[in-house]
C-alpha atoms as a PDB file:
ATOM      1  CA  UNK A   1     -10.464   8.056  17.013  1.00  0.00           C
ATOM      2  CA  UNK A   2      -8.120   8.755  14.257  1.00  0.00           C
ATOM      3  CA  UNK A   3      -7.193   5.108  13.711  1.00  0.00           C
ATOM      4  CA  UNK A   4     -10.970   4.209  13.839  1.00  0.00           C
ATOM      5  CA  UNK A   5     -11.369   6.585  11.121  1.00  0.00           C
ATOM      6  CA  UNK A   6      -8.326   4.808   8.961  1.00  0.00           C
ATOM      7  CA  UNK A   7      -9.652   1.726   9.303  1.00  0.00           C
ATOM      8  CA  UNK A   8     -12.986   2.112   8.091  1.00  0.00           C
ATOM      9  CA  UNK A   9     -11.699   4.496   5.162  1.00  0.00           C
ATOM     10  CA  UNK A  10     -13.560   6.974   6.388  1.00  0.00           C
ATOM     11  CA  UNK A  11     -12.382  10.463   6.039  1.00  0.00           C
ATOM     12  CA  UNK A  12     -13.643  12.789   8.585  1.00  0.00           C
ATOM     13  CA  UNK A  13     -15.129  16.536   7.811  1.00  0.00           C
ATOM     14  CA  UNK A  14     -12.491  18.995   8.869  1.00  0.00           C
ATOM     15  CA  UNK A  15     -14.437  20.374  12.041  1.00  0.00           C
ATOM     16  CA  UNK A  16     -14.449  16.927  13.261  1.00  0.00           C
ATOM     17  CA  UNK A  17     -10.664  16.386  12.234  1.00  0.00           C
ATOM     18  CA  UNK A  18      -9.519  19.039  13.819  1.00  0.00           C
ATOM     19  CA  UNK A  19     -11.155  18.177  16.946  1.00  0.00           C
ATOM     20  CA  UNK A  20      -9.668  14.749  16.947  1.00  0.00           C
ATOM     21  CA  UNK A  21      -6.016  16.038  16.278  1.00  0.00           C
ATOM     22  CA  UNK A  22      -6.485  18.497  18.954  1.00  0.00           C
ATOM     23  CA  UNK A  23      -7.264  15.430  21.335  1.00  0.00           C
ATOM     24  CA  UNK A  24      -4.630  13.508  19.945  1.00  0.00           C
ATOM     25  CA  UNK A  25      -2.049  16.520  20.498  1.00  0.00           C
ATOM     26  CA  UNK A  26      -3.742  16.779  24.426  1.00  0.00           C
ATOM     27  CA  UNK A  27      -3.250  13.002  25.451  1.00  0.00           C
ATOM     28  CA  UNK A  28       0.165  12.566  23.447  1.00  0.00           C
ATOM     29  CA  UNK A  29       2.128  12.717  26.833  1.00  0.00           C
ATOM     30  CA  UNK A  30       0.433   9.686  27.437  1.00  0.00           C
ATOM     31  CA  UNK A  31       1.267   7.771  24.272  1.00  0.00           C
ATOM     32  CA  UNK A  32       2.992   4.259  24.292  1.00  0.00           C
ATOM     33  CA  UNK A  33       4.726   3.344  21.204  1.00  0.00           C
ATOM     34  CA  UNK A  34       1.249   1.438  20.158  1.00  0.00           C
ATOM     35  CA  UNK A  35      -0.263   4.674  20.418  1.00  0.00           C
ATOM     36  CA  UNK A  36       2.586   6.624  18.071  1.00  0.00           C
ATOM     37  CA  UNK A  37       2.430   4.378  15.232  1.00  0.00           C
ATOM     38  CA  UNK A  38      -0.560   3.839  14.927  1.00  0.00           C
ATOM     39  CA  UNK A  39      -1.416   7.920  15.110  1.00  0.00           C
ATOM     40  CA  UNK A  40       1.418   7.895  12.237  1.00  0.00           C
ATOM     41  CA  UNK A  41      -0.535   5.108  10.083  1.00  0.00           C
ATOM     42  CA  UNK A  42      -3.819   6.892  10.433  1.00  0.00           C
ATOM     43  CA  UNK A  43      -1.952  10.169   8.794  1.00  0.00           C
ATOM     44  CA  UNK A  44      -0.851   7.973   6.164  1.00  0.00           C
ATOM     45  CA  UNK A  45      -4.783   8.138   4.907  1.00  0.00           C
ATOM     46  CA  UNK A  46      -6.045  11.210   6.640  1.00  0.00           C
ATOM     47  CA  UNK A  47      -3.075  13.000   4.724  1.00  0.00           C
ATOM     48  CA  UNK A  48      -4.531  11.543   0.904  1.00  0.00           C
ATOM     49  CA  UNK A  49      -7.054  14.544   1.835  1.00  0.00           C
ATOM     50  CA  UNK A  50      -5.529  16.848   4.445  1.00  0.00           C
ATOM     51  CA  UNK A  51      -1.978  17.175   4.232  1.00  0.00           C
ATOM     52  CA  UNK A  52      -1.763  19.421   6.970  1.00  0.00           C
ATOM     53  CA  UNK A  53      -2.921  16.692   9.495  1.00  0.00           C
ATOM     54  CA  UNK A  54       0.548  14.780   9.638  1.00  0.00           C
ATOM     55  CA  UNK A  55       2.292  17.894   9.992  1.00  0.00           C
ATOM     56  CA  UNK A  56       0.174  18.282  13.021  1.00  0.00           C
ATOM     57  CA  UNK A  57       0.600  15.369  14.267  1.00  0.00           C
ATOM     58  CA  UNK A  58       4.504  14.699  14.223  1.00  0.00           C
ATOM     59  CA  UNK A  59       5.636  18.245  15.148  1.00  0.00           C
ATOM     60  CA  UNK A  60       3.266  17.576  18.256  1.00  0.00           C
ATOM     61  CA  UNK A  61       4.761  13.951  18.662  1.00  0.00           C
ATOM     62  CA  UNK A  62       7.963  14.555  17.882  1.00  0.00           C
ATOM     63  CA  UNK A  63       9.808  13.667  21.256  1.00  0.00           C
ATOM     64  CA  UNK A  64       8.033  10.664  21.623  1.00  0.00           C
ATOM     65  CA  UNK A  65       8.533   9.514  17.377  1.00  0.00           C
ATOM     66  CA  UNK A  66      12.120  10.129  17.743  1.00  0.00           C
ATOM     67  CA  UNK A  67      12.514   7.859  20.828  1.00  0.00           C
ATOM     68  CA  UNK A  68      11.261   5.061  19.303  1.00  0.00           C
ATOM     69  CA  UNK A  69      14.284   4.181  17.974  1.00  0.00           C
ATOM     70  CA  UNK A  70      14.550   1.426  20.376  1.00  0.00           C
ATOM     71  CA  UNK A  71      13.344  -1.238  17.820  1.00  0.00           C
ATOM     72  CA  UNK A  72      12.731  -3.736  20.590  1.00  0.00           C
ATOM     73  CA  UNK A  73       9.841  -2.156  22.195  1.00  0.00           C
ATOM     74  CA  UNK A  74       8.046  -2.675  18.891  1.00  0.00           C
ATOM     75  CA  UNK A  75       6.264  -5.660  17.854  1.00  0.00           C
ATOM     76  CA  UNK A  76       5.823  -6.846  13.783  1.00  0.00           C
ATOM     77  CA  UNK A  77       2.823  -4.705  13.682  1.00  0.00           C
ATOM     78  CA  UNK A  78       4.147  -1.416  14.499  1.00  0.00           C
ATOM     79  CA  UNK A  79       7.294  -1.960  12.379  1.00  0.00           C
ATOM     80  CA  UNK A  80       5.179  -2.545   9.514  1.00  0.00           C
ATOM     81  CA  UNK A  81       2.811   1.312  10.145  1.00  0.00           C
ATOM     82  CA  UNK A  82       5.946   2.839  10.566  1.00  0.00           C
ATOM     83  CA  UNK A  83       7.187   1.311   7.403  1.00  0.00           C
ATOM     84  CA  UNK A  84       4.315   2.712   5.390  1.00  0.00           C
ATOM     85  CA  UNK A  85       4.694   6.101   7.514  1.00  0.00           C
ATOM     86  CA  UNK A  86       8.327   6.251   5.752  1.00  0.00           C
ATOM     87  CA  UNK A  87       7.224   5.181   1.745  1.00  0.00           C
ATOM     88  CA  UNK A  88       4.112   8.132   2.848  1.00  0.00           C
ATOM     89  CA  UNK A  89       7.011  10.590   3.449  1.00  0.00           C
ATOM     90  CA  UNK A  90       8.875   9.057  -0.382  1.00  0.00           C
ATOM     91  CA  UNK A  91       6.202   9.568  -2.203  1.00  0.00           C
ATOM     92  CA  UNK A  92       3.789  12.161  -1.243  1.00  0.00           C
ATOM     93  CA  UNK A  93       5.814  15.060  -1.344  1.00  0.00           C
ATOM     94  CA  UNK A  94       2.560  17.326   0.229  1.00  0.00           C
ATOM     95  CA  UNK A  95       2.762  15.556   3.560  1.00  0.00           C
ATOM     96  CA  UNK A  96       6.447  15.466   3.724  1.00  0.00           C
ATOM     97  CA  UNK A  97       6.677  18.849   3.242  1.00  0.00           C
ATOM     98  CA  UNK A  98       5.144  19.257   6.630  1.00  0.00           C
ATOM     99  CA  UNK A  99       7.422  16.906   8.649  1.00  0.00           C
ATOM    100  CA  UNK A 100      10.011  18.107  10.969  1.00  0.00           C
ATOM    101  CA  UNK A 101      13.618  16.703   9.270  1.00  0.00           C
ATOM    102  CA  UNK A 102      14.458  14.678  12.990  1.00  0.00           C
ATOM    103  CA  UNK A 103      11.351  12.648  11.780  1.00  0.00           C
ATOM    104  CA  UNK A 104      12.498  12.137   8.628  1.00  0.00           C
ATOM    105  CA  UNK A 105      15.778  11.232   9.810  1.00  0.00           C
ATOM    106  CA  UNK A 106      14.291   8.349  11.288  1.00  0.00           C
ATOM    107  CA  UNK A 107      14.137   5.757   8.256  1.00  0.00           C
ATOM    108  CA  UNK A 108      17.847   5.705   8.077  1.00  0.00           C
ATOM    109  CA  UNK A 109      18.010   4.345  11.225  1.00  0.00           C
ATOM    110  CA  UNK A 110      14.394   2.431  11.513  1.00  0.00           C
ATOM    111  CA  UNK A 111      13.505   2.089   7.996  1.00  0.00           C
ATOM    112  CA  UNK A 112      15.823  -1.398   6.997  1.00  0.00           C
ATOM    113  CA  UNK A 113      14.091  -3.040   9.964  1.00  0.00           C
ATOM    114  CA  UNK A 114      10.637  -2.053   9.159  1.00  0.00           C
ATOM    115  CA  UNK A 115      11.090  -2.432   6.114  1.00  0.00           C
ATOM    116  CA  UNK A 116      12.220  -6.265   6.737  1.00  0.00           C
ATOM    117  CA  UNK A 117       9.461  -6.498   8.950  1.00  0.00           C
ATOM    118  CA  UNK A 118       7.079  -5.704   6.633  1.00  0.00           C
ATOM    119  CA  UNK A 119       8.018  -7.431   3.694  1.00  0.00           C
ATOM    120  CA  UNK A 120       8.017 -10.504   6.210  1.00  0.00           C
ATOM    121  CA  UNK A 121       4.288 -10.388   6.118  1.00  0.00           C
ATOM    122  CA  UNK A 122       2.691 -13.768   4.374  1.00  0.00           C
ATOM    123  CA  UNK A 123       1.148 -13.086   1.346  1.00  0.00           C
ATOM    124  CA  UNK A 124      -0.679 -16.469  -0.010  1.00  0.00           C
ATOM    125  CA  UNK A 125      -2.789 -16.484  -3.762  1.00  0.00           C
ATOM    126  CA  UNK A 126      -6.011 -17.149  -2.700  1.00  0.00           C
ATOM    127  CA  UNK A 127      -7.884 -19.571  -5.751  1.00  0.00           C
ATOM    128  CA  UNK A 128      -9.731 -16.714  -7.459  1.00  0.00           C
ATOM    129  CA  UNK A 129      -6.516 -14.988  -7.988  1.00  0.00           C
ATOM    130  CA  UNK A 130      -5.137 -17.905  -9.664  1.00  0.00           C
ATOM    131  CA  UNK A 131      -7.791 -17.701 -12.001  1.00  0.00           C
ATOM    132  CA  UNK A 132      -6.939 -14.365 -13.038  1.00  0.00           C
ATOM    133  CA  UNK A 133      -3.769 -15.065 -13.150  1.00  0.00           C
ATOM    134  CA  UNK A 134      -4.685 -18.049 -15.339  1.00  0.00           C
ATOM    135  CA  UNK A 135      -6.953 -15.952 -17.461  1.00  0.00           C
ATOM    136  CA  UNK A 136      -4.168 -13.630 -18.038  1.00  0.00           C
ATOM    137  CA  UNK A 137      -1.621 -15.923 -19.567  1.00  0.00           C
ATOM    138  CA  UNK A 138      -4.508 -17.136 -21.485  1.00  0.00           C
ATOM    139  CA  UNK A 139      -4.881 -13.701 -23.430  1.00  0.00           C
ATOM    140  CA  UNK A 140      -1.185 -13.753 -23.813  1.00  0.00           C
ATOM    141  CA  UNK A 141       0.075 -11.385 -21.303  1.00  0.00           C
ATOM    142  CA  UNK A 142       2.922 -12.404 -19.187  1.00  0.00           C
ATOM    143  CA  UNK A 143       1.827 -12.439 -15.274  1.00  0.00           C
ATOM    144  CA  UNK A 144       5.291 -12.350 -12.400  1.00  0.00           C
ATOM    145  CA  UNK A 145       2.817 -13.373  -9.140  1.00  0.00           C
ATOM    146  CA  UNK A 146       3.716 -11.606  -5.623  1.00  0.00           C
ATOM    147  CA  UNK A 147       6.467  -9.424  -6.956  1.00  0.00           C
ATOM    148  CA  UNK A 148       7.820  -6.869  -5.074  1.00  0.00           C
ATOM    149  CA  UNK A 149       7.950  -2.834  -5.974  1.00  0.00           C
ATOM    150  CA  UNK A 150      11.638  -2.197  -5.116  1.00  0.00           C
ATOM    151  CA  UNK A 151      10.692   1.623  -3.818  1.00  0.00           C
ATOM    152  CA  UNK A 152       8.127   0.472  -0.842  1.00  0.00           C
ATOM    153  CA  UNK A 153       8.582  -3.361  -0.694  1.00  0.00           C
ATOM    154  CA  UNK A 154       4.400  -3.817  -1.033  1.00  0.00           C
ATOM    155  CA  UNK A 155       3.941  -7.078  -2.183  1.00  0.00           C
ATOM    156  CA  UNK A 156       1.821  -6.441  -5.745  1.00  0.00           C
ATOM    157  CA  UNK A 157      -0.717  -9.790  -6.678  1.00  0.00           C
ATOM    158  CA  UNK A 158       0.181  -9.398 -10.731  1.00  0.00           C
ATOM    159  CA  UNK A 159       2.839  -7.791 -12.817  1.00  0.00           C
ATOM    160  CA  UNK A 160       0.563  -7.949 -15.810  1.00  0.00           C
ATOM    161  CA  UNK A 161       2.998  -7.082 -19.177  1.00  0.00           C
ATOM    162  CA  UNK A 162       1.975  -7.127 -23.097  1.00  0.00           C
ATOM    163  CA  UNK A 163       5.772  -8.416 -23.591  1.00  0.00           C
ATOM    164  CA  UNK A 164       7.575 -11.603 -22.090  1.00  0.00           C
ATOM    165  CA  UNK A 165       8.867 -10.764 -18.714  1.00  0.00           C
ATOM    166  CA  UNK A 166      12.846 -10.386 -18.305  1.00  0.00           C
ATOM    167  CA  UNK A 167      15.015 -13.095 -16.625  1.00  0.00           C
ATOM    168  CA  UNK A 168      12.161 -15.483 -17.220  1.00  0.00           C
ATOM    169  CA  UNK A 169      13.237 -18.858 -16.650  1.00  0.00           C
ATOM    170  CA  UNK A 170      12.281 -22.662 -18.224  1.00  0.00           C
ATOM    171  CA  UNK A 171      10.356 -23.314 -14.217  1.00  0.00           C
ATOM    172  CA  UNK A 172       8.806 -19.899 -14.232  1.00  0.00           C
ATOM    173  CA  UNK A 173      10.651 -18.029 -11.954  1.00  0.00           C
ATOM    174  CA  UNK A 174      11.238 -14.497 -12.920  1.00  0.00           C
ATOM    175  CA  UNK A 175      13.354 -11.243 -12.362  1.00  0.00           C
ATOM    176  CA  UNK A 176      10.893  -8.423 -12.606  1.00  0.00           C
ATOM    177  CA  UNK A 177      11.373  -5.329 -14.307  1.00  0.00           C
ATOM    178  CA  UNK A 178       9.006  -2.285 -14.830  1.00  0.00           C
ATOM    179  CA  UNK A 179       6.254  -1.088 -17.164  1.00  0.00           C
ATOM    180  CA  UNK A 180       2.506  -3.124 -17.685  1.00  0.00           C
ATOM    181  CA  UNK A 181      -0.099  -3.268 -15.073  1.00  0.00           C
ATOM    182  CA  UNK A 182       0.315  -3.804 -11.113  1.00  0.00           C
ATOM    183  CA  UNK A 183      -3.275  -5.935 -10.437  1.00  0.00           C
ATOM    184  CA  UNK A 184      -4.885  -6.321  -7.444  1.00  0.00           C
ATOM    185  CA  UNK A 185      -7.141  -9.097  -6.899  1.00  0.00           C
ATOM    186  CA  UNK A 186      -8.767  -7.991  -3.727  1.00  0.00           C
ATOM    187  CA  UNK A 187     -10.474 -10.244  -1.232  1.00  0.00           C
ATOM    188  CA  UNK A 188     -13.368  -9.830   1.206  1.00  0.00           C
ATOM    189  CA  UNK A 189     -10.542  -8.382   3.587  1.00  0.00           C
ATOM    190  CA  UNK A 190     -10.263  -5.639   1.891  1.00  0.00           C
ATOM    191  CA  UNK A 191     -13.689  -4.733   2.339  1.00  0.00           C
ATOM    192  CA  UNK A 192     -15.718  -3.341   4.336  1.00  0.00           C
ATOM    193  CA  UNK A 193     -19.722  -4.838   5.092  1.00  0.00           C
ATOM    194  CA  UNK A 194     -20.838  -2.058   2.913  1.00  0.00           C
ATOM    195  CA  UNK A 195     -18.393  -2.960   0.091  1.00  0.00           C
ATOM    196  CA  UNK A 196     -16.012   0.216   0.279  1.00  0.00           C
ATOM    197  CA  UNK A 197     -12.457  -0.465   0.587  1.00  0.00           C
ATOM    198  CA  UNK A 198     -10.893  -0.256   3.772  1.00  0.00           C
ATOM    199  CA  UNK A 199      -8.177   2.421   5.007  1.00  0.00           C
ATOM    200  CA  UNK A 200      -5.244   0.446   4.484  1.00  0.00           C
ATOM    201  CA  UNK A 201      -6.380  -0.437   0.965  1.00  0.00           C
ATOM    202  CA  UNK A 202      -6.855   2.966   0.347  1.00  0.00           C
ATOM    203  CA  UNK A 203      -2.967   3.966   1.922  1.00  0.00           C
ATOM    204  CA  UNK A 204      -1.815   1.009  -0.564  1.00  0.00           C
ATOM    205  CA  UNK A 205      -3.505   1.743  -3.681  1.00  0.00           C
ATOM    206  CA  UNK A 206      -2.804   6.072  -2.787  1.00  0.00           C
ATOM    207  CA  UNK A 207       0.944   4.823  -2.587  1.00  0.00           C
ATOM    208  CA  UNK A 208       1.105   2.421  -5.774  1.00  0.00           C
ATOM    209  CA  UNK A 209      -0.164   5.280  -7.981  1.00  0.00           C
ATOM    210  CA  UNK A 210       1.961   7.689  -6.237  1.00  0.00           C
ATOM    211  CA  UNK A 211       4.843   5.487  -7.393  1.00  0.00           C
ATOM    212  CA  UNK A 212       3.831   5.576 -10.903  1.00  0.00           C
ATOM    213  CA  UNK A 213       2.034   1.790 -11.109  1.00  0.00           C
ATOM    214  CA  UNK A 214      -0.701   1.291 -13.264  1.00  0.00           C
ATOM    215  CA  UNK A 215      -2.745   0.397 -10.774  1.00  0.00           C
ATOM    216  CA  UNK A 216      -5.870  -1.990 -11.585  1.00  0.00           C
ATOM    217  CA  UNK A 217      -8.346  -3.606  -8.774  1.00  0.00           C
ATOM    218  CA  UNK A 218     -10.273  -6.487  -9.091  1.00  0.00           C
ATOM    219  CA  UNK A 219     -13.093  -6.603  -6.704  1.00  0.00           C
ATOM    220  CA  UNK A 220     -13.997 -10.601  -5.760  1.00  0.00           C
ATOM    221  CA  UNK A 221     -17.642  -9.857  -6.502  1.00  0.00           C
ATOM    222  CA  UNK A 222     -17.188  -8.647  -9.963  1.00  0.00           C
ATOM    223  CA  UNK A 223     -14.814 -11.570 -10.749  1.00  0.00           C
ATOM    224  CA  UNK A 224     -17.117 -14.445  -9.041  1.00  0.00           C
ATOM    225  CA  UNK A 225     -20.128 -12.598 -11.279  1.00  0.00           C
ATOM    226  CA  UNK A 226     -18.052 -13.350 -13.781  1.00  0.00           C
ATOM    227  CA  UNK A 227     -18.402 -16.623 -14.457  1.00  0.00           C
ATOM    228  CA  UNK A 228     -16.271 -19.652 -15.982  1.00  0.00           C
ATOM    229  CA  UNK A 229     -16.264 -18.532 -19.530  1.00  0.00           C
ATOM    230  CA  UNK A 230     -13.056 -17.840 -21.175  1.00  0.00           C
ATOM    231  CA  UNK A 231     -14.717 -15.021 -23.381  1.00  0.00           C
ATOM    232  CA  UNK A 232     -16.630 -13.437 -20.401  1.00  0.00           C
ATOM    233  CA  UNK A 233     -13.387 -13.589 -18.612  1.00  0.00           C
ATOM    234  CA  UNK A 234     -11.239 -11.986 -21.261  1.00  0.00           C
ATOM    235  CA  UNK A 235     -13.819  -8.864 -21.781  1.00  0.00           C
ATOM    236  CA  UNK A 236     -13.791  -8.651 -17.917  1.00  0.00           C
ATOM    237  CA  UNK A 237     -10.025  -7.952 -17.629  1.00  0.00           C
ATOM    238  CA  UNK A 238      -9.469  -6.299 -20.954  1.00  0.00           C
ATOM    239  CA  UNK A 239     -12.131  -3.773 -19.725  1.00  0.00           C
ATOM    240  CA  UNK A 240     -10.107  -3.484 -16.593  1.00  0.00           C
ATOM    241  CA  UNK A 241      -7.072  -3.281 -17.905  1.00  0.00           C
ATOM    242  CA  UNK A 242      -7.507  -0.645 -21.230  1.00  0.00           C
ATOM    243  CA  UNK A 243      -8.468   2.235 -19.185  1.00  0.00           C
ATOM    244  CA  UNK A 244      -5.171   2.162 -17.344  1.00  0.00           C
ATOM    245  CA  UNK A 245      -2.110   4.178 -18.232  1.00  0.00           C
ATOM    246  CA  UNK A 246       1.063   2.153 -18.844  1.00  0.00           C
ATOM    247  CA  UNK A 247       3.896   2.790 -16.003  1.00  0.00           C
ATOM    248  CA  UNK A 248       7.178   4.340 -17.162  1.00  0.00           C
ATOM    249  CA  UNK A 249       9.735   1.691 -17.839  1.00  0.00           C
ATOM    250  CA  UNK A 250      12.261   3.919 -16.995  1.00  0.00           C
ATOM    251  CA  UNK A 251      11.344   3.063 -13.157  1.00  0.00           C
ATOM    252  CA  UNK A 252      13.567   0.724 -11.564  1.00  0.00           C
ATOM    253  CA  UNK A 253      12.974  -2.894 -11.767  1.00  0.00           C
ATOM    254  CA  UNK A 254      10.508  -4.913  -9.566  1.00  0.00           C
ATOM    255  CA  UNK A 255      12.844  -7.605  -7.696  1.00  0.00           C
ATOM    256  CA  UNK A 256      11.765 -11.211  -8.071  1.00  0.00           C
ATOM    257  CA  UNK A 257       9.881 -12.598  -4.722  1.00  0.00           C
END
């Protein structure tokens, strides 16, 4: 299925796509709302390659999209793929060029609550990201933790910046602005067995650099292999962080969490 595909990160070859959104587009009658956003997540990756596919997809599903604006009928889950349907349609201008405007329409009716819904998600640092986070400071750089990108509400691990960060207080709290690095440290969960990142890391990371971040992963292997040393750790993140292109600090700030 489409969302099996998505959630492995696994892009299909275009026979086999095309076969799949045919089937989708035969059964849609049959959709439930579980169904629709989830078909709409899965174009969210499927469209990093194949824009066409999510034009597909909604002009075929567009009766049953634009009835779905009985938020009720939808749990946290599907509020939060339909959020990251609407940022898809923000930012990458190739597969919004393909959506009908009634779907479109949608997030000024749907998108506060998903939105809210997503950005209700718990996000906890797990204790290797607190080492990074520690290691950071360490090598001078000011670190906001959890802070929020004010265009698509993802929750981002680090704000990394060369310079102190704006609004920052005497207990640490912060009020984000833009510009430095947006790091990632990402768990097992965002792996698969194999060790490639799984579809809705992909959508994430696809959307952060669509957004302008400077986008830098840390991989939990690499940092455990790491070690305890504060020089190994420096040349670690310095090496991650170097090769990455500065955001624009034109962008609007990042709000504090």
């Amino acid at each position: 299925t489409l969302w099996a595909f998505t959630t492995l990160g696994l892009q299909p070859s275009e026979v086999l796509l095309a076969g799949l959104t045919a089937r989708a587009v035969e059964v849609q009658g049959d959709f439930k709302p579980q169904a629709i956003t989830t078909t709409l997540w899965a174009a969210c990756f499927l469209s990093i390659h194949s824009p066409d596919v999510a034009s597909r997809l909604t002009h075929a599903l567009e009766p049953q999209i634009t009835a779905l604006t009985a938020l009720a009928s939808l749990d946290l889950q599907q509020q939060c793929q339909l959020h990251q349907f609407f940022v898809a349609c923000e930012v990458d201008e190739a597969m919004r060029a393909g959506i009908p405007a009634s779907i479109l329409a949608l997030k000024d009716t749907m998108g506060p609550a998903c939105r809210a819904a997503f950005e209700r998600q718990a996000t906890q640092a797990s204790a290797s990201q607190q080492q990074v986070s520690k290691a950071l400071r360490r090598m001078q750089l000011s670190v906001e933790e959890e802070a929020r990108c004010p265009r698509s509400g993802y929750s981002l691990d680090m704000l990394v910046h060369h310079t102190p960060v704006l609004g920052q207080t005497d207990t640490g709290t912060t009020v984000g602005r833009g510009g430095g690095w947006a790091v990632e440290f990402d768990g097992p969960s965002h792996f698969l067995a194999c060790g490639a990142p799984t579809g809705a890391t992909l959508i994430k990371r696809h959307h952060l650099r669509l957004l302008g971040h400077a986008l830098v992963s840390i991989p939990y292997w690499e940092w455990d292999s790491v070690g305890n040393g504060a020089d190994d750790q420096d040349k670690y993140l310095w090496g991650k962080l170097q090769p990455a292109t500065t955001t624009d600090f034109n962008k609007p700030p990042l709000s504090p969490t």
